[in-house]
N, C-alpha and C. Protein backbone atom coordinates (compact mmCIF):
# COMPACT_ATOMS: atom_id res chain seq x y z
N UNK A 1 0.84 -1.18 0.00
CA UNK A 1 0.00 0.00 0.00
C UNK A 1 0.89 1.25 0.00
N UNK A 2 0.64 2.50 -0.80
CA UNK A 2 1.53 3.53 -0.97
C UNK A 2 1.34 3.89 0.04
N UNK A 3 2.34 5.16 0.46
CA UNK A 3 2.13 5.79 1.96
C UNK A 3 1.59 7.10 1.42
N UNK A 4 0.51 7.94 2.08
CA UNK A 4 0.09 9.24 1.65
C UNK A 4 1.11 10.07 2.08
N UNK A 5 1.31 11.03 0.72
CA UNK A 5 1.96 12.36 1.03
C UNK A 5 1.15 13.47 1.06
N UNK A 6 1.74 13.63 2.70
CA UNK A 6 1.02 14.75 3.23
C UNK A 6 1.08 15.99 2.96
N UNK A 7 2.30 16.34 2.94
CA UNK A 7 2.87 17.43 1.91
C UNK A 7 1.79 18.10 0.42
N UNK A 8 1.73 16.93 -0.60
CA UNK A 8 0.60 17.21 -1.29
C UNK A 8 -0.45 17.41 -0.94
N UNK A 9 -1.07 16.83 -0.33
CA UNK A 9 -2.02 17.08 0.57
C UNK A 9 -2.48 18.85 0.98
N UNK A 10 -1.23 19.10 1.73
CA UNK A 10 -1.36 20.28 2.44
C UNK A 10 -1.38 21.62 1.18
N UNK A 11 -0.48 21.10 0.26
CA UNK A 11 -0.03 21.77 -0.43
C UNK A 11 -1.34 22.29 -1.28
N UNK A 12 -2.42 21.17 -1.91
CA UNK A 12 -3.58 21.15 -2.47
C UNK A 12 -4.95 22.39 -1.85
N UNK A 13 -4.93 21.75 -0.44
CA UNK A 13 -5.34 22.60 0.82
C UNK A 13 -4.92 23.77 0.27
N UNK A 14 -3.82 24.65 0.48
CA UNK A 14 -3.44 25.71 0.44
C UNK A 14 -3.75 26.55 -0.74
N UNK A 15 -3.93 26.12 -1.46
CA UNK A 15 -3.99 26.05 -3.29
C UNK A 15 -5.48 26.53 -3.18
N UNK A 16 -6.34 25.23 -2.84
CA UNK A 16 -7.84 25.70 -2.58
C UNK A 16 -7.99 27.26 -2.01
N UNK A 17 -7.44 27.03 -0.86
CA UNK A 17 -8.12 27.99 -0.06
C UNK A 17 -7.33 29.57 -0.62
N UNK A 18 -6.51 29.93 -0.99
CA UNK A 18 -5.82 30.49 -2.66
C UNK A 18 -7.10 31.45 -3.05
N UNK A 19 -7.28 30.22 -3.95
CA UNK A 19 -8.26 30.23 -4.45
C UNK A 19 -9.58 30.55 -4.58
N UNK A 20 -10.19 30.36 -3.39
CA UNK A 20 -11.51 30.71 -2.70
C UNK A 20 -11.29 32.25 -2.40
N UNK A 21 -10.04 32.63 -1.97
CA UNK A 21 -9.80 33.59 -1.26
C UNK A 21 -10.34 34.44 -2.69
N UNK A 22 -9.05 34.07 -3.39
CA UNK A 22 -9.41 35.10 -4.93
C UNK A 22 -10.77 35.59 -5.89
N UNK A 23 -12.02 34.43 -5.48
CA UNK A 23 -12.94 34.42 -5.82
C UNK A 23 -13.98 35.15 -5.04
N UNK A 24 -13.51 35.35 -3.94
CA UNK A 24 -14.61 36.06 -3.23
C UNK A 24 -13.98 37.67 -3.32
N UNK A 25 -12.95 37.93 -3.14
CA UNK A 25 -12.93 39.24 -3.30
C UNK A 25 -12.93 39.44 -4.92
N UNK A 26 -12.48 38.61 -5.68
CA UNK A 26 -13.30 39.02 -7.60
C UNK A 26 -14.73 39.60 -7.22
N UNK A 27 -15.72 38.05 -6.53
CA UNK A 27 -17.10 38.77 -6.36
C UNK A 27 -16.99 39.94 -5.65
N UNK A 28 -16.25 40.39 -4.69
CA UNK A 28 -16.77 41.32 -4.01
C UNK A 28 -16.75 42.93 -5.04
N UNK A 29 -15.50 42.89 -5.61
CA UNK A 29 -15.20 43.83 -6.92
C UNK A 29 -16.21 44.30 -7.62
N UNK A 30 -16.72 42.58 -8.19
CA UNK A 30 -18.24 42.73 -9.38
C UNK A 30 -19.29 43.59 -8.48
N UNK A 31 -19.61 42.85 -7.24
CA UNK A 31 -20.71 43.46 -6.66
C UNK A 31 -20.55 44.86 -6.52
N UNK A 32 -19.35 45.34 -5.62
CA UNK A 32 -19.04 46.97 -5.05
C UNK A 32 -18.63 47.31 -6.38
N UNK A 33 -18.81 47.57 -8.11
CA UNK A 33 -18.89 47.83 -8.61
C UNK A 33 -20.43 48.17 -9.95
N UNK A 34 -20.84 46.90 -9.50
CA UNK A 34 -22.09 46.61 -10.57
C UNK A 34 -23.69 47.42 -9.36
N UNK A 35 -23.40 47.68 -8.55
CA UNK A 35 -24.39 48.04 -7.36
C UNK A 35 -24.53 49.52 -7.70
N UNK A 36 -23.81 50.50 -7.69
CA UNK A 36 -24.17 51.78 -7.68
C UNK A 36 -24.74 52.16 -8.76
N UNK A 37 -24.45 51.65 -9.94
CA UNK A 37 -24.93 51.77 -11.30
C UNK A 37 -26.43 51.00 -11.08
N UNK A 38 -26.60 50.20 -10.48
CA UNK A 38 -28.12 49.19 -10.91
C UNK A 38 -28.79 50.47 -9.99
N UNK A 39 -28.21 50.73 -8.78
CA UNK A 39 -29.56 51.32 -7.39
C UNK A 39 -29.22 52.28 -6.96
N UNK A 40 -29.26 53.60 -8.05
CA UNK A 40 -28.64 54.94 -7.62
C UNK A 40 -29.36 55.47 -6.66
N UNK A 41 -28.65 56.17 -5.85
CA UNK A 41 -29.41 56.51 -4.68
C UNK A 41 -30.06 58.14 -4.49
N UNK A 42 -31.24 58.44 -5.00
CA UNK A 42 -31.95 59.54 -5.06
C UNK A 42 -31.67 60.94 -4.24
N UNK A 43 -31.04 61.79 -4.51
CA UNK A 43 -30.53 62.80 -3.38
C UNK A 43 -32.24 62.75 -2.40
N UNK A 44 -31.83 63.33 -1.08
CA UNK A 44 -32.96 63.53 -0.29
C UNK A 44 -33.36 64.58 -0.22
N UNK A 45 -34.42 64.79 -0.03
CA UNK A 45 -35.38 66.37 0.01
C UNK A 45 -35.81 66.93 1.18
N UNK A 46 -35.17 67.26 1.69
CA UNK A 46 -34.90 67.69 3.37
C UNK A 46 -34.41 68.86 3.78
């Protein structure tokens, strides 16, 4: 039976989470960019 390398393992892990990281602040970009344009906000009359 091979022995698992943990190393890869960790290494994969790290990679993911990379990753995830990069994708949520992309979305956060799209959103805090695509938002002010969709729901402009009406000066107030006060």
């Amino acid at each position: 039976m091979p022995k698992v390398n943990y190393k890869h393992e960790k290494r994969q892990r790290e990679l993911d989470k990379k990753k995830k990281k990069a994708q949520k602040i992309k979305q956060k970009e799209i959103k805090k960019n695509i938002k002010p344009e969709e729901n402009p906000v009406p000066p107030s009359e006060t």
